[in-house]
Protein backbone atom coordinates (compact mmCIF):
# COMPACT_ATOMS: atom_id res chain seq x y z
CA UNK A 1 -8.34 7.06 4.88
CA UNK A 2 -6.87 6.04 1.41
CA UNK A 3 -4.91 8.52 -0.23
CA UNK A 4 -2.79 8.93 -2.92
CA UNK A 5 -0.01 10.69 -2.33
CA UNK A 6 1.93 13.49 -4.45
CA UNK A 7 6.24 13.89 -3.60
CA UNK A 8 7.90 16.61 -4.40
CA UNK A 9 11.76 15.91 -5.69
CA UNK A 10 13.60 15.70 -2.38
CA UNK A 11 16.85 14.67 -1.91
CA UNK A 12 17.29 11.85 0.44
CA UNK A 13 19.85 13.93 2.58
CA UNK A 14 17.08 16.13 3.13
CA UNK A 15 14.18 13.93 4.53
CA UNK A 16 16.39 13.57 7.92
CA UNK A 17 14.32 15.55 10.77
CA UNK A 18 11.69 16.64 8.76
CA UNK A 19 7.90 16.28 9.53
CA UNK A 20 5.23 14.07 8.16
CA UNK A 21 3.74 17.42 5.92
CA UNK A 22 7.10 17.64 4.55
CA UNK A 23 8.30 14.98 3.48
CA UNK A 24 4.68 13.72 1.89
CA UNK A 25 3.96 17.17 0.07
CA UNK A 26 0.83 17.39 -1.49
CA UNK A 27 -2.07 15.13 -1.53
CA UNK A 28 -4.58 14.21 -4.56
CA UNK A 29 -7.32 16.17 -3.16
CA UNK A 30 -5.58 19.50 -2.60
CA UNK A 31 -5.88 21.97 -5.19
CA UNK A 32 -2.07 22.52 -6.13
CA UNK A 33 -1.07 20.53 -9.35
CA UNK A 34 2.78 19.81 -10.18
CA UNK A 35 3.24 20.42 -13.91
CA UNK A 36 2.66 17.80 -15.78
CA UNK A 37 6.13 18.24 -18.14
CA UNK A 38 8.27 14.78 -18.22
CA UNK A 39 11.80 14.89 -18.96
CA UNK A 40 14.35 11.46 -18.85
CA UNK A 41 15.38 12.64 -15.78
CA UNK A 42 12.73 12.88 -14.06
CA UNK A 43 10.77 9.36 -13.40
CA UNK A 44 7.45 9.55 -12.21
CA UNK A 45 6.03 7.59 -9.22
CA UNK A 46 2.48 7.26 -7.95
CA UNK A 47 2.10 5.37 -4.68
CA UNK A 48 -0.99 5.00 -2.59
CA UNK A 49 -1.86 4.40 0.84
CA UNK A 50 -3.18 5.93 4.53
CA UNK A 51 -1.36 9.10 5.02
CA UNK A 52 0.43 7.64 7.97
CA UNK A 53 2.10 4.01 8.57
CA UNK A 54 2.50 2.41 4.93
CA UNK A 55 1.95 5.32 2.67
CA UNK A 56 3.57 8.04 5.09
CA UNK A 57 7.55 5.27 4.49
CA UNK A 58 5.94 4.87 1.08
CA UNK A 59 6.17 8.61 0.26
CA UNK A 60 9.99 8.90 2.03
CA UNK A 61 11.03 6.14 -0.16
CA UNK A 62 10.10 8.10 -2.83
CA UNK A 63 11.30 11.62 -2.38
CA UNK A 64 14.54 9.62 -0.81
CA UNK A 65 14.73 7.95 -4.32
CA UNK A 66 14.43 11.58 -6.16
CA UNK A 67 11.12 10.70 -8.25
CA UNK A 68 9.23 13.44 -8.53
CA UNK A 69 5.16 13.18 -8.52
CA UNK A 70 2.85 13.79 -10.35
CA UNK A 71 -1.23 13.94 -10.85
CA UNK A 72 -1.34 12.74 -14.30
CA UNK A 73 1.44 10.75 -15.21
CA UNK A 74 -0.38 9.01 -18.21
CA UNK A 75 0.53 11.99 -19.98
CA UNK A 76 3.98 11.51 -20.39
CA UNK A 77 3.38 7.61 -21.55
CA UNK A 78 6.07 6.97 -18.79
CA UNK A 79 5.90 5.92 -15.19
CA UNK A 80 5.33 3.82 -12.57
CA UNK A 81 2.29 3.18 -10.00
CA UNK A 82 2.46 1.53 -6.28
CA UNK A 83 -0.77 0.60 -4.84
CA UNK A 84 -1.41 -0.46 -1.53
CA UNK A 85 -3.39 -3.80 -1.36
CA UNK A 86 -3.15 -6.15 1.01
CA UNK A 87 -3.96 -10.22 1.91
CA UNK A 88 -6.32 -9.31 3.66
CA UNK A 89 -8.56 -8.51 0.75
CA UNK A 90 -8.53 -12.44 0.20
CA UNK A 91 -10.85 -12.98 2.68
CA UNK A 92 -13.79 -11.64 3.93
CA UNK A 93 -13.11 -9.38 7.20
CA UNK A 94 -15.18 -10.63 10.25
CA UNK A 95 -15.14 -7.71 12.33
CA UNK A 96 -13.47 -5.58 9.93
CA UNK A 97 -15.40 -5.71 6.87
CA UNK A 98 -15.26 -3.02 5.26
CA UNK A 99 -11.37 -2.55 5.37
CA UNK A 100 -11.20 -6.14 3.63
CA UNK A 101 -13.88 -5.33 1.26
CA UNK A 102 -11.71 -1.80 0.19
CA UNK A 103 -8.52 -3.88 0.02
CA UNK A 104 -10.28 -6.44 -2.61
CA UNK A 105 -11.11 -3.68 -4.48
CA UNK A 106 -7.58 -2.64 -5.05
CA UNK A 107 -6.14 -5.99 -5.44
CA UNK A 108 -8.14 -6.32 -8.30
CA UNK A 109 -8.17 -3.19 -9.66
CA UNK A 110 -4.32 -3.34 -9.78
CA UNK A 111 -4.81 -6.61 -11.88
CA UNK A 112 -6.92 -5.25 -13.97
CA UNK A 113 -5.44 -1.47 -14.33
CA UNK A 114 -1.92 -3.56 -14.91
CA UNK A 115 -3.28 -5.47 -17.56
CA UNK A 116 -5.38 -2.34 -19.01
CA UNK A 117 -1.60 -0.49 -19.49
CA UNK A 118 0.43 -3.04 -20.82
CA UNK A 119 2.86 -2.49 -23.56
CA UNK A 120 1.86 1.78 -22.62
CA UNK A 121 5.31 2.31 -20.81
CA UNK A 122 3.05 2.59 -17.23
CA UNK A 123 3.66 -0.13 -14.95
CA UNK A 124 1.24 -0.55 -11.91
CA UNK A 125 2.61 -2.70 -8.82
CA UNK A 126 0.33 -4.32 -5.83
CA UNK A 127 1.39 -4.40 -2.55
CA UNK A 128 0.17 -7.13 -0.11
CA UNK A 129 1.45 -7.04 2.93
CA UNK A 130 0.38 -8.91 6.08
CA UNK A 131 -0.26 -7.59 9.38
CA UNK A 132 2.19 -4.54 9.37
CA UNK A 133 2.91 -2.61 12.39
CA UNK A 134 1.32 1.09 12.19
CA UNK A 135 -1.29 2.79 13.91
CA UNK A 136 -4.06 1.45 12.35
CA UNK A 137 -5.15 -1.10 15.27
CA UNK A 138 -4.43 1.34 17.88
CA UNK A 139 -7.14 3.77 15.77
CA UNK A 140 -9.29 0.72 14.74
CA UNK A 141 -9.96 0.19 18.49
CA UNK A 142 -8.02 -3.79 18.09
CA UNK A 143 -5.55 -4.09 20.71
CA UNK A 144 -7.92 -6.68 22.57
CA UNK A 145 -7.77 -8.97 19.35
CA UNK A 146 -5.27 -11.45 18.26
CA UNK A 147 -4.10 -9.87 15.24
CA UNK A 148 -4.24 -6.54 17.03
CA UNK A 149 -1.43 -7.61 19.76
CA UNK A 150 0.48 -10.72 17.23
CA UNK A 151 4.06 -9.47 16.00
CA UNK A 152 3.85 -7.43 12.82
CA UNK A 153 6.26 -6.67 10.08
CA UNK A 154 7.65 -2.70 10.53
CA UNK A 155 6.45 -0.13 8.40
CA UNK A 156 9.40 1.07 6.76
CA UNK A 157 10.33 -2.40 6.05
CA UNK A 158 7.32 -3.35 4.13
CA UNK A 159 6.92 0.48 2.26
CA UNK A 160 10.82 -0.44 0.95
CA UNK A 161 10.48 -3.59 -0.21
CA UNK A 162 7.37 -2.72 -1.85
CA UNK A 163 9.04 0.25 -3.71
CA UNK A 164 11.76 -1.89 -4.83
CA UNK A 165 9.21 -4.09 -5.96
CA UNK A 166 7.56 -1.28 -7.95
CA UNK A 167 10.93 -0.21 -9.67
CA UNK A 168 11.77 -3.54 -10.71
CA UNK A 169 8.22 -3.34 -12.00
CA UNK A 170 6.52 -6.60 -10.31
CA UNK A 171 3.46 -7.06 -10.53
CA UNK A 172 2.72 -7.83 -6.82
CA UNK A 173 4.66 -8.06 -3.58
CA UNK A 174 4.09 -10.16 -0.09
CA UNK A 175 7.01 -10.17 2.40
CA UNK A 176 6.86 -13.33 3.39
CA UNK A 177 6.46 -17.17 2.05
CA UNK A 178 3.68 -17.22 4.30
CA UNK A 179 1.55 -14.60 2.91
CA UNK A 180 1.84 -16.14 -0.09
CA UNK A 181 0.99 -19.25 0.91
CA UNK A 182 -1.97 -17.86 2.85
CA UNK A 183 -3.41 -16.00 -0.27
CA UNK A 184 -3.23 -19.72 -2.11
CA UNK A 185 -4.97 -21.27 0.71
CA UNK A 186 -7.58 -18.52 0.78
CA UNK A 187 -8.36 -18.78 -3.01
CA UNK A 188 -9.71 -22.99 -2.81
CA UNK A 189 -11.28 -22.37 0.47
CA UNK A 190 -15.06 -21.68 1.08
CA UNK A 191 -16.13 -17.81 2.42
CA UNK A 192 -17.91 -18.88 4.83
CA UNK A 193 -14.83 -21.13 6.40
CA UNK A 194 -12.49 -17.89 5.70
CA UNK A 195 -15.00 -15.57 7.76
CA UNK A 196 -15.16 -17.76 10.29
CA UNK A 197 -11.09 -18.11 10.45
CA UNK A 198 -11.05 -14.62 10.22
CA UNK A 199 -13.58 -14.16 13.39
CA UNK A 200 -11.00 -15.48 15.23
CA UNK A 201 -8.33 -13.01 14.39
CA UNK A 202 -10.51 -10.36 14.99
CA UNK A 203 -13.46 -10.72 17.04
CA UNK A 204 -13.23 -7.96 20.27
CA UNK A 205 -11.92 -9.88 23.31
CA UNK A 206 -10.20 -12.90 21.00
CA UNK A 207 -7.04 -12.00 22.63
CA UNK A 208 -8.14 -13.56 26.07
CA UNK A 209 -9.58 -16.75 24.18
């Protein structure tokens, strides 16, 4: 499930043994609010994604960083927001379409929320990894497919260099050369040759083939 995710102010000396409900505080759809007040010293940071894997390192780096939260940071005309897209919403999904269809969604909505706040003092930031390694296709049933069982970048590596990315204020972020070069290739080829790529990746059983 995509969530956004709410951090409390937490020193990074803190986060060490603590539990996934502590460190990510409160989520979007409880019914707690953190005042909305904004102060120099206390940047705001909005970052999105499952409540485990990505978004679980994405909320650490956060509280480790000592932003503080917050539901409405429009309000303050100050902030920044992290939003977790992915390559994969380049191309349709064989097998997984939905999860490709959601991550197109938020590719472009980051485009076009990014370009909708320009020159406000609220920066938005997409991130689009590759295959990372979380639970997701453990949980998605995908451990008999090729992408399900290929080497994957770590969690924590990805959520990091995407925050950095988001406090330098880029507008997007893909680990690798490669991603980038398979977003490119994805944008001049036909659907129906990406689906069928994708089927391959995918497909129950591809693993043995």
């Amino acid at each position: 499930m995509m969530v956004a995710i709410v951090v409390r102010k937490i020193a990074a000396s803190q986060t060490d043994g603590m539990n996934r409900n502590d460190v990510v505080g409160e989520r979007l759809d409880e019914t707690n609010v953190i005042e909305d007040s904004v102060t120099p010293d206390k940047q705001l940071a909005l970052v999105t994604g499952a409540s485990t894997g990505i978004g679980l390192e994405l909320a650490k780096c956060t509280a480790e960083a000592g932003l503080r939260g917050c539901r409405q940071p429009l309000r303050g005309g100050s902030g920044r927001n992290l939003i977790t897209g992915s390559i994969a919403g380049f191309m349709p999904g064989s097998f997984q379409a939905v999860y490709n269809a959601s991550k197109a969604f938020l590719d472009s909505f980051s485009f076009a929320l990014r370009e909708e706040l320009r020159d406000s003092g609220i920066t938005v930031t997409c991130l689009m990894p590759g295959a990372t390694e979380t639970e997701f296709f453990r949980r998605a049933d995908m451990m008999d497919t090729k992408v399900g069982i290929e080497k994957k970048d770590g969690a924590r590596d990805v959520a990091k260099a995407g925050f950095d990315a988001m406090m330098r204020e880029t507008p997007t972020w893909g680990r690798h050369e490669e991603n980038k070069l398979q977003t490119a290739i994805a944008n001049v080829t036909p659907n129906e040759m990406l689906a069928r790529q994708h089927r391959k990746m995918a497909e129950p059983g591809s693993v043995k083939s």
